[in-house]
Each structure stands twice: as structure tokens, then as C-alpha cells.
C-alpha atoms as a PDB file:
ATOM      1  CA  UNK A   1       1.141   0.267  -4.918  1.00  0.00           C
ATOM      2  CA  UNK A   2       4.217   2.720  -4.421  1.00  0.00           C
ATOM      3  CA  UNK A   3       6.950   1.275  -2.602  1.00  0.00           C
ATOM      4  CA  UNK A   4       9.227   3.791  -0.545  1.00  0.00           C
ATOM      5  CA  UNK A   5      12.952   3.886  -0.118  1.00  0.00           C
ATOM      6  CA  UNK A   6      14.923   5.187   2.953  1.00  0.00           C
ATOM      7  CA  UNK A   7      19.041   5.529   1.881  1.00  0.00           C
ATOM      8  CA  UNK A   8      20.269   4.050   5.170  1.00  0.00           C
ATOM      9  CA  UNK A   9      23.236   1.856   5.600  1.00  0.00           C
ATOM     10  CA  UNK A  10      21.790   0.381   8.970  1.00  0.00           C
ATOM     11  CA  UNK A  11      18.764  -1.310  10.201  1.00  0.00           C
ATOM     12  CA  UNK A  12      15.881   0.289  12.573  1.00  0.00           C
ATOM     13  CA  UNK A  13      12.335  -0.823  13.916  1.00  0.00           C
ATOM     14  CA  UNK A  14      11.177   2.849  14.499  1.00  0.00           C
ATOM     15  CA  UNK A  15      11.422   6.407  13.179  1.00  0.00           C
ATOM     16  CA  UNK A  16      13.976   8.356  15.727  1.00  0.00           C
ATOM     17  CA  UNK A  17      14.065  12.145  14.475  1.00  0.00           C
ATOM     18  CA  UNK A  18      15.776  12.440  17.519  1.00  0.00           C
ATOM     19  CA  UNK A  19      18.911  10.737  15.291  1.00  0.00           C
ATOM     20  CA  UNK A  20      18.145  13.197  11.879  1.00  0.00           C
ATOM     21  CA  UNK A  21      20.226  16.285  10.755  1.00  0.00           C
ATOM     22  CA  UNK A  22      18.986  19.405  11.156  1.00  0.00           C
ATOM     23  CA  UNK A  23      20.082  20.957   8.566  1.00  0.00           C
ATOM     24  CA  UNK A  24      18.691  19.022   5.008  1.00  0.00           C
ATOM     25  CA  UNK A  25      16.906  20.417   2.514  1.00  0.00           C
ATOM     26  CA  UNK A  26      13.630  20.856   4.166  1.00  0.00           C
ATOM     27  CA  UNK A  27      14.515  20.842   7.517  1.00  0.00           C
ATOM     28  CA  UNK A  28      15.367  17.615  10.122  1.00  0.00           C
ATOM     29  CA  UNK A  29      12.871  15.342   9.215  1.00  0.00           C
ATOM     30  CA  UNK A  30      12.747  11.326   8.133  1.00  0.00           C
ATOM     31  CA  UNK A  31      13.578  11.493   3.989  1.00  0.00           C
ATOM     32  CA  UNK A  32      12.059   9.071   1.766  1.00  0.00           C
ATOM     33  CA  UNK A  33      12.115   8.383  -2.238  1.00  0.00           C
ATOM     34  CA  UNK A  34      10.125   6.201  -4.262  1.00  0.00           C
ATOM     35  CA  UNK A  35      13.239   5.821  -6.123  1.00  0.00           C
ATOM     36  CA  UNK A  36      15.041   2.693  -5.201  1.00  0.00           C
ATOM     37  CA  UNK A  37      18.399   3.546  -6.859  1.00  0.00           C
ATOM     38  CA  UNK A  38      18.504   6.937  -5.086  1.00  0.00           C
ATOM     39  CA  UNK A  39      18.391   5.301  -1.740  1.00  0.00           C
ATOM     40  CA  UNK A  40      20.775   2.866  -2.671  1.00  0.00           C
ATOM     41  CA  UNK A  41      23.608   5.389  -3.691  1.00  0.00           C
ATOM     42  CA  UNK A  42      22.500   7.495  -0.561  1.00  0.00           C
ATOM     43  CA  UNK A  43      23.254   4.417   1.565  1.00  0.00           C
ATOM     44  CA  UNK A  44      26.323   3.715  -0.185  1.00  0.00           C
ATOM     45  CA  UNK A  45      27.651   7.562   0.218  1.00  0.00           C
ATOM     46  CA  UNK A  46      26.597   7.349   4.059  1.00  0.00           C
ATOM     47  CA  UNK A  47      28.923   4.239   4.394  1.00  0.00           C
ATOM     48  CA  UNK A  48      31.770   6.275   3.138  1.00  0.00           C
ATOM     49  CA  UNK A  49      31.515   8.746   5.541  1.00  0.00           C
END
């Protein structure tokens, strides 16, 4: 089984592209990694922002 990493520094019960940046790598979309330590740094950059 692959497990699947979103770097977020907040909680959420749905998927709101509504909320995601247009302008990422491949577009606005919901960005995932099956890399847990890339999701943690991510999270940790967002909450420096």
C-alpha cells in the first residue's frame, strides 16, 4: 500500500480547489507526494509564510 502526503499546515475534511494557487508547477490543482518528509518541510515552509 502507498501512503500519500499533502504539505499542509492546517486540517480539512474535503478537497477545495477553490482554495489552490493557480500558478504551481502544473497548474492549480490538489498536490500530493508519497514522500512523507517532503510534505513535512512543505508544511513547515507554508507556516513561515
Amino acid at each position: 500500500m502507498i501512503s500519500l502526503f499533502h504539505g499542509t499546515n492546517i486540517m480539512f475534511d474535503k478537497i477545495e480547489l477553490s482554495k489552490c494557487r493557480p500558478y504551481k508547477d502544473f497548474g492549480k490543482g490538489f498536490y500530493l507526494t508519497d514522500i512523507r518528509q517532503q510534505a513535512e518541510e512543505m508544511a513547515i515552509r507554508r507556516t513561515k509564510n
